[in-house]
Protein backbone atom coordinates (compact mmCIF):
# COMPACT_ATOMS: atom_id res chain seq x y z
CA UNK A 1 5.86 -4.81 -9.87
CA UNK A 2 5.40 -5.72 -6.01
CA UNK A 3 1.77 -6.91 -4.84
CA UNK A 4 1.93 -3.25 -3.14
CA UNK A 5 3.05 -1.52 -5.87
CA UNK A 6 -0.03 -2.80 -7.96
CA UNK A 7 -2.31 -1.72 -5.03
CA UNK A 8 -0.98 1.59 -5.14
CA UNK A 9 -1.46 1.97 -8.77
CA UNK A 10 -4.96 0.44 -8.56
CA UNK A 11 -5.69 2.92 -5.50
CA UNK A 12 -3.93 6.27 -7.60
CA UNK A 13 -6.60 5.33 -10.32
CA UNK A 14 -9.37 5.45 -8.51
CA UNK A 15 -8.45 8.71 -6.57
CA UNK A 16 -7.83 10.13 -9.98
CA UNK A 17 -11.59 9.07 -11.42
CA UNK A 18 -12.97 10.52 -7.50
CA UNK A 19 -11.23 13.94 -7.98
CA UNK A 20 -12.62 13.84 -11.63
CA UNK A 21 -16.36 12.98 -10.41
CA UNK A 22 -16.03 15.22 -7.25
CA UNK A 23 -13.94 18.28 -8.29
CA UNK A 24 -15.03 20.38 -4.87
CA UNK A 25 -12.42 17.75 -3.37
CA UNK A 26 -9.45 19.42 -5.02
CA UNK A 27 -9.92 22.35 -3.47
CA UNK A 28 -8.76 20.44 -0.21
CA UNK A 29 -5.87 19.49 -1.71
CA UNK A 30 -3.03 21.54 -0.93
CA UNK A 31 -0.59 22.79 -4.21
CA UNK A 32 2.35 20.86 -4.50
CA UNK A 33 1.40 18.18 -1.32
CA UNK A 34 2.38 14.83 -1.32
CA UNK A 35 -0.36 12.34 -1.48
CA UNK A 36 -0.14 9.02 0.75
CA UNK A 37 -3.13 6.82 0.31
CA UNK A 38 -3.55 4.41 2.89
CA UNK A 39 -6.04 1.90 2.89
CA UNK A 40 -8.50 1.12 5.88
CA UNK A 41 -7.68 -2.29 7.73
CA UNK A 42 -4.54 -3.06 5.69
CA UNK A 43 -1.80 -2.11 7.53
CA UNK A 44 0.86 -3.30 6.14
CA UNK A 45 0.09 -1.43 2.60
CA UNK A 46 -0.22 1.61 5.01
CA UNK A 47 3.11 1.44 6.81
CA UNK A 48 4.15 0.74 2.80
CA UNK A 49 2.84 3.48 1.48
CA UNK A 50 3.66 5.55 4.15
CA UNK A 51 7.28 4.73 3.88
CA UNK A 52 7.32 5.25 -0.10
CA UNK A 53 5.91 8.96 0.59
CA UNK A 54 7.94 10.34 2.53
CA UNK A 55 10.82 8.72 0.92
CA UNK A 56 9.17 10.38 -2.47
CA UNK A 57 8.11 13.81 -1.04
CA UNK A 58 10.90 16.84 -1.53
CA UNK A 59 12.27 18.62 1.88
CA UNK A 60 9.37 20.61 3.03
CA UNK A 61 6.85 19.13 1.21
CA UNK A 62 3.49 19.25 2.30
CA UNK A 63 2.03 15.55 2.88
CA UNK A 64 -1.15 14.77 2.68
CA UNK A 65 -2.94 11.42 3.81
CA UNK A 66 -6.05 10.08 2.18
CA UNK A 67 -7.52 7.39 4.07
CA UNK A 68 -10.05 5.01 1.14
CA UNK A 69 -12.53 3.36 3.67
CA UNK A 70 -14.27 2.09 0.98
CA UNK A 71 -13.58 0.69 -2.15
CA UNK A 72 -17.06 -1.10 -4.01
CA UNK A 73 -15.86 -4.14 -6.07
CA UNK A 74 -14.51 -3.49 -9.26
CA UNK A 75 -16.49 -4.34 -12.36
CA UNK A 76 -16.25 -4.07 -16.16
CA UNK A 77 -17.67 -0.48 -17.65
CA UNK A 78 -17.88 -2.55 -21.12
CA UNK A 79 -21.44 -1.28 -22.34
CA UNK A 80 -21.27 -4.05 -25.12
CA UNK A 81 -19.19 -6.20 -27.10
CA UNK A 82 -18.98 -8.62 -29.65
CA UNK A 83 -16.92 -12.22 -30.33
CA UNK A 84 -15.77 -13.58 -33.57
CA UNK A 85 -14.39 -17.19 -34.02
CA UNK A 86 -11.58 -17.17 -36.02
């Protein structure tokens, strides 16, 4: 899997977990639209991902662009763990 192609995936994930936290969002969505998440200031995962979904999206397809502007640094939702030496 291409550098982009893990970005993507990354970026699907988190749109996923948004729609889930902010369901009023969906409602913006239109049925059956092809989303194209784009990334501010990287440009060439835009033009990318750009490419990909309209190569992906069915004649007559609605598109639909979703522009992240910000993404906070990822961390670990591990509430607690333990180690054992083996």
């Amino acid at each position: 899997m291409s550098i982009l192609e893990t970005r993507n995936s990354l970026l699907g994930m988190e749109f996923d977990r948004y729609l889930r936290e902010h369901p009023e969002f969906t409602e913006k969505i239109p049925n059956n639209a092809q989303v194209i998440l784009l990334l501010e200031g990287d440009e060439g995962f835009n033009k990318w991902s750009t490419r990909i979904g309209k190569e992906q999206a069915a004649q007559d397809q609605p598109l639909l662009y979703v522009t992240i502007k910000n993404l906070a640094p990822a961390h670990s939702r591990i509430e607690e763990l333990s180690l054992t030496a083996g």
